[in-house]
Every structure is written in structure tokens, then in C-alpha cells.
Protein backbone atom coordinates (compact mmCIF):
# COMPACT_ATOMS: atom_id res chain seq x y z
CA UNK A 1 37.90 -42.60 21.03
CA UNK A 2 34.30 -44.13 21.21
CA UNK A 3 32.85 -40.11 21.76
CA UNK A 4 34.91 -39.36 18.52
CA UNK A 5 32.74 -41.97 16.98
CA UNK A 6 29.85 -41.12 18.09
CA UNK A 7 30.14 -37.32 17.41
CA UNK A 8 31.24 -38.56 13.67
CA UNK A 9 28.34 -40.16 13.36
CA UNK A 10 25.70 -37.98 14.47
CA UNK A 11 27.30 -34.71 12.98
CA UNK A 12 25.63 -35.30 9.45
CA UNK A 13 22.26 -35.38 11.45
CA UNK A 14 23.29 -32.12 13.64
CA UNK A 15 23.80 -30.33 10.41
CA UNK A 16 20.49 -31.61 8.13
CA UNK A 17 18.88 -30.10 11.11
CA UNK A 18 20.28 -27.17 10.84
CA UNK A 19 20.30 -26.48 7.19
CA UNK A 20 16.61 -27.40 7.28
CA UNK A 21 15.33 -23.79 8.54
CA UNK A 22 17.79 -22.22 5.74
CA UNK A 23 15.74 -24.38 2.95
CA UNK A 24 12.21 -23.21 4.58
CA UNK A 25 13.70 -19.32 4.22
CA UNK A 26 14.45 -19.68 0.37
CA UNK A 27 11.69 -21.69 -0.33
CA UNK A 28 9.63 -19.07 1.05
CA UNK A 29 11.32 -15.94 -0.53
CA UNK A 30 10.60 -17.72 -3.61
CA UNK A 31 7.21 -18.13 -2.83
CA UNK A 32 7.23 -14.22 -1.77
CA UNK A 33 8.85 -13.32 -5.33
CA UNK A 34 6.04 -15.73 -6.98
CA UNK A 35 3.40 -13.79 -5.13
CA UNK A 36 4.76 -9.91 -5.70
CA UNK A 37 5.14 -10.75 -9.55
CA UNK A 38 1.23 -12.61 -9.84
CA UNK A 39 -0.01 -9.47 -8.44
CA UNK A 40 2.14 -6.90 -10.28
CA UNK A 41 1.14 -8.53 -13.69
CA UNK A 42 -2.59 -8.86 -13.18
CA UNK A 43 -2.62 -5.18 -12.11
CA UNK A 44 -1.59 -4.06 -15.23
CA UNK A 45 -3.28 -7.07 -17.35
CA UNK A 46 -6.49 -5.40 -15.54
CA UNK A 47 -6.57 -2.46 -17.77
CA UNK A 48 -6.30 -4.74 -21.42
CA UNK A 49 -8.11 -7.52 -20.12
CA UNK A 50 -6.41 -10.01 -20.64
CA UNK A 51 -2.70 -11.75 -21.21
CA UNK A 52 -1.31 -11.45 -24.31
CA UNK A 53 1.39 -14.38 -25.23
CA UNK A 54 4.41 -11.81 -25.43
CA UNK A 55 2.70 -10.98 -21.67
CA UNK A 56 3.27 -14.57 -20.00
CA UNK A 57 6.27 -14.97 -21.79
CA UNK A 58 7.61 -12.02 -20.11
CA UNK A 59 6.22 -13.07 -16.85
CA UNK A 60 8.51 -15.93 -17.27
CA UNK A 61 11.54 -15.07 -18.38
CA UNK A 62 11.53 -12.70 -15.64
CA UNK A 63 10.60 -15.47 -12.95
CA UNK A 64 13.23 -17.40 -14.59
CA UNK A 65 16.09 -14.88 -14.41
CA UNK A 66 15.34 -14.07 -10.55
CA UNK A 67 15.27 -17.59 -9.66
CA UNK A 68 17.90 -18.23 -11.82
CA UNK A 69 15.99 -21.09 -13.53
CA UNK A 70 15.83 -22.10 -16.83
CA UNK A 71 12.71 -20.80 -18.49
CA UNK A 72 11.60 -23.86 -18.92
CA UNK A 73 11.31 -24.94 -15.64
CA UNK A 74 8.66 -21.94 -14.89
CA UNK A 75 4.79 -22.33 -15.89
CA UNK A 76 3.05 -19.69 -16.25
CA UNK A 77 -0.85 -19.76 -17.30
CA UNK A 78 -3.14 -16.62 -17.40
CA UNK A 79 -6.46 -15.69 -19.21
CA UNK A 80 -5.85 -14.48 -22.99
CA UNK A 81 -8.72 -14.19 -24.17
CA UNK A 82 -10.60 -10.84 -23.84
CA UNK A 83 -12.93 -10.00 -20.82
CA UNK A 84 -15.15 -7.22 -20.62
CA UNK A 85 -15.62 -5.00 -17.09
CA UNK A 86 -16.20 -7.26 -14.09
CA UNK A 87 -14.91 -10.58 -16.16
CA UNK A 88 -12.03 -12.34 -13.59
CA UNK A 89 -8.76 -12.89 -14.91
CA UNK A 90 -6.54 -15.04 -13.58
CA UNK A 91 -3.00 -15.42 -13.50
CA UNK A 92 -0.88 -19.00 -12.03
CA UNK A 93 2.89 -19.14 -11.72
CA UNK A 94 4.78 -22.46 -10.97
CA UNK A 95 8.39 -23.65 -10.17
CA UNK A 96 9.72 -26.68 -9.10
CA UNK A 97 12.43 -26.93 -6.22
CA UNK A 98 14.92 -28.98 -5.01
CA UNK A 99 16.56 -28.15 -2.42
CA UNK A 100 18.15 -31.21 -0.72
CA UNK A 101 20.79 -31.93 2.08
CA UNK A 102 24.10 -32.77 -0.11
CA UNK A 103 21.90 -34.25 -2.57
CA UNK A 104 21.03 -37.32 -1.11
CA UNK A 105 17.26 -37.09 -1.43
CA UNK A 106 16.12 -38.82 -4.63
CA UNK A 107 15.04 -36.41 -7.60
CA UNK A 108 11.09 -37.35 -6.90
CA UNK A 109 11.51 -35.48 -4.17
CA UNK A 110 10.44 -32.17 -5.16
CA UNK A 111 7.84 -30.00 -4.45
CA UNK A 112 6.17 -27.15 -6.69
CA UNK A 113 5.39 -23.55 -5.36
CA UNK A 114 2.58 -22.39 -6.94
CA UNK A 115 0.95 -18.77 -7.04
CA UNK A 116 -2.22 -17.77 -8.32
CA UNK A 117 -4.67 -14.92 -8.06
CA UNK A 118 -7.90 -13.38 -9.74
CA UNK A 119 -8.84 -10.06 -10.81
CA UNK A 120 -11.50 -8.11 -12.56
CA UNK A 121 -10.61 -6.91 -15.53
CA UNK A 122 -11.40 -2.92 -15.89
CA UNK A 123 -11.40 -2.86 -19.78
CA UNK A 124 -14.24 -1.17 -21.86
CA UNK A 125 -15.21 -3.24 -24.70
């Protein structure tokens, strides 16, 4: 009876530890997804120059729908103002996560996954 107990009691622990390397795979994905859409966006914001609003507001919803997060939940900041040949543009995505054993971490414990890259723009103005 006292090994009943005792396997009770440490099975929670058995399985945080093993649901841990599952939360480091999605978390990671996301951050792959993140990455692939920062760069797919600035290549073709290279050509224009810039982000127009309609253009980050794409970016997110799409972000949003593959994560399945409320847009609101996904920042997205990029240049929108005009740059000439050789000007950087930039481009920053960021979600919030929480991905918690049975939810018994408190809500302040979330991180953000952040993307961000620079380009130069190609436009001729």
C-alpha cells in the first residue's frame, strides 16, 4: 500500500516531465512559422519598399489563423514609410504563449516569441 502512495504521488511529477519536451516542440514550430512568414513578407515588401497597413494587417490575421489566436494577441510592426534602394526595412512579429502543465502555472507566466528581420528595400524612387 505505501508504494501505491508513493507512485500516486510522484506520477504528476513523472508526467510534467514528460509533457515538458512536447511544450519545447510547439513552442518552437511556432517560432519556425514566425520566422518563415517574417521572411516571406519582407521579400515581397522589398520590391514597394515598405509595409502598407492593409500589409501588416494581413501579416496578422494570417499569424493569427495558423496559431489559432485571436488577432489581437499577435503584434506585428514593420517599416511604412517609403525607402529608397539600399534603405533597411524591417519587419517584427510577436505572440504570447502559455503553455502550462494542467494549468497550474499562474497567468504571469508567459513568455513572448518574437521574430524579426531586416532587408533592403529594392524600390526605385
Amino acid at each position: 500500500m505505501r508504494s501505491v502512495i508513493v507512485f500516486i504521488l510522484l506520477l504528476p511529477m513523472f508526467f510534467y516531465f514528460a509533457y515538458q519536451p512536447l511544450m519545447d516542440q510547439l513552442n518552437e514550430a511556432r517560432g519556425m512559422l514566425l520566422e518563415t512568414e517574417v521572411h516571406v513578407a519582407l521579400e515581397q515588401a522589398k520590391i514597394k519598399g515598405y509595409f502598407t497597413e492593409a500589409d501588416l494587417e494581413n501579416i496578422q490575421n494570417t499569424v493569427a489563423q495558423h496559431l489559432g489566436y485571436p488577432p489581437s494577441w499577435v503584434y506585428v510592426q514593420g517599416t511604412t514609410t517609403p525607402q529608397t534602394r539600399g534603405s533597411l526595412i524591417t519587419l517584427s512579429i510577436s505572440v504570447p504563449t502559455k503553455l502550462t502543465f494542467l494549468h497550474l502555472t499562474p497567468d504571469s507566466n508567459t513568455i513572448t516569441l518574437s521574430r524579426s528581420a531586416t532587408a533592403m528595400s529594392e524600390a526605385l524612387q
